[in-house]
Protein backbone atom coordinates (compact mmCIF):
# COMPACT_ATOMS: atom_id res chain seq x y z
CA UNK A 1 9.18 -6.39 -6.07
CA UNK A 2 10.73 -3.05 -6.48
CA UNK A 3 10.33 0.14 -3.95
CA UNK A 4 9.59 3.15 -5.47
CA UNK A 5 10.18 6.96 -4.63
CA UNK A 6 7.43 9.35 -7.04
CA UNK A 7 8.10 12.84 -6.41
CA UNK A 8 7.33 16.43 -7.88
CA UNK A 9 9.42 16.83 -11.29
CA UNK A 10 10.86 19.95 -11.52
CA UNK A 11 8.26 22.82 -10.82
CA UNK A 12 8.21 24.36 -14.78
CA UNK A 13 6.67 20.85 -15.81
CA UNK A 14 3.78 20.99 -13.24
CA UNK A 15 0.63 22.52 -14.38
CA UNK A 16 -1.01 25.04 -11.64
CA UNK A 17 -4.12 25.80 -12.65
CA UNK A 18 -5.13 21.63 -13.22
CA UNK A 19 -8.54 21.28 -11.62
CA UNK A 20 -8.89 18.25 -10.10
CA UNK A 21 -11.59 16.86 -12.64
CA UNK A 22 -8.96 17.86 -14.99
CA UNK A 23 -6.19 15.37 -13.48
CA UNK A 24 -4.07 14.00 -16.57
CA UNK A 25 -2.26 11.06 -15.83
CA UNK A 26 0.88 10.32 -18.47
CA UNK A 27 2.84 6.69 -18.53
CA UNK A 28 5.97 6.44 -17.31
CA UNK A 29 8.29 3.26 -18.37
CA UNK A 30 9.99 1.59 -15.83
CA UNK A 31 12.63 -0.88 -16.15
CA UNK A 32 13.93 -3.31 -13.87
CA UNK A 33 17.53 -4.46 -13.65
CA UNK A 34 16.31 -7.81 -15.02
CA UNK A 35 15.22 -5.71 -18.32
CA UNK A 36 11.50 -6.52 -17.45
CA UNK A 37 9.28 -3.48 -18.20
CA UNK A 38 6.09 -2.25 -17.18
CA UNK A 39 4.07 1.06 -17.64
CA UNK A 40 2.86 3.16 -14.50
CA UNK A 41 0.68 6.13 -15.51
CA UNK A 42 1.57 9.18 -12.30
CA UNK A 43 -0.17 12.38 -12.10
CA UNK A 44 1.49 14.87 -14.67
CA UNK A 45 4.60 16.49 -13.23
CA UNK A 46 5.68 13.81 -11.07
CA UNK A 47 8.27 11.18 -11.84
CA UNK A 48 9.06 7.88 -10.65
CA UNK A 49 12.16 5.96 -9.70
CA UNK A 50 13.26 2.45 -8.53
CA UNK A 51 14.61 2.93 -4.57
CA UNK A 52 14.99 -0.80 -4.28
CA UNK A 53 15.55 -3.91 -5.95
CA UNK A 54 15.18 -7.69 -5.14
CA UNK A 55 12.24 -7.39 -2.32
CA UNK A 56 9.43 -9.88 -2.97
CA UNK A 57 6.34 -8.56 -0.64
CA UNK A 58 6.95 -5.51 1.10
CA UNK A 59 4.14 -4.18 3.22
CA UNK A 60 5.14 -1.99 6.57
CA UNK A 61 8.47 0.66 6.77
CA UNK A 62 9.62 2.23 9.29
CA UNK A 63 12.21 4.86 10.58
CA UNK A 64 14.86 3.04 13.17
CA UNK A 65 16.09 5.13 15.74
CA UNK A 66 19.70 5.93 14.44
CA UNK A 67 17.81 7.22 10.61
CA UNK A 68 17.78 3.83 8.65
CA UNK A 69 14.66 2.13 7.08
CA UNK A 70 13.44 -1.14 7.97
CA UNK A 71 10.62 -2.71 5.61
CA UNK A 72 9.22 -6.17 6.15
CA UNK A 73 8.72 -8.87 3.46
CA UNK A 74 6.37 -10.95 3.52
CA UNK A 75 7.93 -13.38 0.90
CA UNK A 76 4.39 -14.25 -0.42
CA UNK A 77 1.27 -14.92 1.10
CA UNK A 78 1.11 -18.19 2.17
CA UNK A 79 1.90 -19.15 5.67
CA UNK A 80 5.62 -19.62 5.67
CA UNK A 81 8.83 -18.78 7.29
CA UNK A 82 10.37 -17.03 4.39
CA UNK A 83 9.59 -13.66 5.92
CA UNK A 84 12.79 -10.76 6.20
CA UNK A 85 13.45 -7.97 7.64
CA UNK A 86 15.61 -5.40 5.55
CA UNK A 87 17.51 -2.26 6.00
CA UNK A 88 17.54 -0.05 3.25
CA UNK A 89 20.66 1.86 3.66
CA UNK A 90 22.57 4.59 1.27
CA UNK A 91 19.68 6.58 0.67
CA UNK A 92 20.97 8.92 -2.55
CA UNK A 93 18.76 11.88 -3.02
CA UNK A 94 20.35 12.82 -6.51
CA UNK A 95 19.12 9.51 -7.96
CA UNK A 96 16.28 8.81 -5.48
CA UNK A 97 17.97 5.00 -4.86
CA UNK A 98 19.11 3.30 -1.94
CA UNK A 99 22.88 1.95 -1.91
CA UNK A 100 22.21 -1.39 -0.28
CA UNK A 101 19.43 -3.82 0.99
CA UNK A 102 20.47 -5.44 4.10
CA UNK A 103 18.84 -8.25 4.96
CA UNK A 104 18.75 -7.58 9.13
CA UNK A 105 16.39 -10.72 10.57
CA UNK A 106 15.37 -14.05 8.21
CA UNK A 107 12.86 -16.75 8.24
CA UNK A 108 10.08 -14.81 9.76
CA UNK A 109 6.68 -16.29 10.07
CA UNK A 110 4.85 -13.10 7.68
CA UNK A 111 6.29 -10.08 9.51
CA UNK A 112 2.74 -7.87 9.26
CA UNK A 113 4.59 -4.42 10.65
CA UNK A 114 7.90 -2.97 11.87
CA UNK A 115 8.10 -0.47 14.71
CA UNK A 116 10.33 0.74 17.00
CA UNK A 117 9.98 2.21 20.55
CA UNK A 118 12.22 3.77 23.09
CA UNK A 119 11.46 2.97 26.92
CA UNK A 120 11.88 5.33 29.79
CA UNK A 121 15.29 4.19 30.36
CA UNK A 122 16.26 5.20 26.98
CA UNK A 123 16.59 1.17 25.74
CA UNK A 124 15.60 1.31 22.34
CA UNK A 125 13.31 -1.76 21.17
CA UNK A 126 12.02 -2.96 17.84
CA UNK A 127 8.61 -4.49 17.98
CA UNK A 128 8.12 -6.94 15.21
CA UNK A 129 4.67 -8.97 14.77
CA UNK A 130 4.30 -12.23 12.80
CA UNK A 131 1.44 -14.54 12.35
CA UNK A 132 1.59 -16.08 15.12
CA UNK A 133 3.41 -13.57 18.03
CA UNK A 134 4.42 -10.94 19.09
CA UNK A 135 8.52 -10.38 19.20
CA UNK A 136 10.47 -7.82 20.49
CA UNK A 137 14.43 -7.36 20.21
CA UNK A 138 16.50 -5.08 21.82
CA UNK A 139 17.60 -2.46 19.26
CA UNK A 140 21.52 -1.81 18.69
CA UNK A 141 22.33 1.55 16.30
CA UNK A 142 24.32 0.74 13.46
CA UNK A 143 23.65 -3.35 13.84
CA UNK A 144 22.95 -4.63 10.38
CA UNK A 145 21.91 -7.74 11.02
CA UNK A 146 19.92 -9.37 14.44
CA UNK A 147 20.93 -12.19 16.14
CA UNK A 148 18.17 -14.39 17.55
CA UNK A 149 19.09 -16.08 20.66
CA UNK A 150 17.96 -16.38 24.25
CA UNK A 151 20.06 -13.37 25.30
CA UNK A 152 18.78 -11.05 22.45
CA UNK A 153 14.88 -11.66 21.87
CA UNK A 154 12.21 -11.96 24.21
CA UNK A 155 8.90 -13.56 22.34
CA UNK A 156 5.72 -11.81 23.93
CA UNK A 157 2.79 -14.29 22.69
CA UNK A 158 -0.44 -13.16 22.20
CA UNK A 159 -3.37 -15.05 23.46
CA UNK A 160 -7.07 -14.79 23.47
């Protein structure tokens, strides 16, 4: 799986007066660090280019509060505990890459979602659901990785 940033080429290559019935889509080659390559066609004017390398089933991203990204894999789809959360870290403009993918919290039951929310007391939390409940961890900035123990996670099941 590879994460992808598209954005605007530069703004002599994009065509203003395109109607939208008029969209032309051109192929862009992309090729993976393992020299497999595929064809994506993107609205003409825009480019592509690989963020990320290595993830498997990404689904859910989301901003932590000291600026990193989080994104959830899922693995695959069957019911396993292969599931990771990752911090994409490094993020390069110039090349549109990240610098590293830090793998922050392993064998997850499907993470389905990442968030993170900041109580009134100003305790950050990340709120992470998997198949079958509902966790929550205490958030630490700059922590790469999480670990799970009595003291750090409190499981909030979800019944019905």
């Amino acid at each position: 799986m590879i994460f992808v940033a598209a954005h605007a080429a530069a703004p002599s290559r994009v065509q203003e007066k395109a109607a939208p019935d008029a969209l032309r889509l051109e192929p862009h080659t992309i090729t993976l660090s393992s020299g497999k390559k595929f064809s994506l066609n993107l609205p003409q004017g825009f480019d592509i280019t690989i963020a990320a390398q290595g993830l498997k089933r990404v689904r859910f991203m989301a901003k932590s509060p000291d600026g990193r990204i989080f994104v959830t894999d899922m693995y695959n789809r069957a019911d396993n505990s292969r599931g990771t959360v990752y911090i994409l870290e490094g993020w390069d403009r110039k090349s549109g890459t990240f610098a590293r993918v830090v793998p922050y919290l392993q064998h997850l039951r499907n993470p389905n979602d990442v968030a993170f929310y900041t109580d009134p007391a100003g305790q950050p939390w990340l709120y992470l659901p998997l198949t079958d409940k509902l966790e929550r961890f205490r958030f630490h900035s700059g922590e790469d990785h999480l670990q799970r123990s009595l003291k750090s996670w409190l499981p909030i099941r979800i019944t019905g």
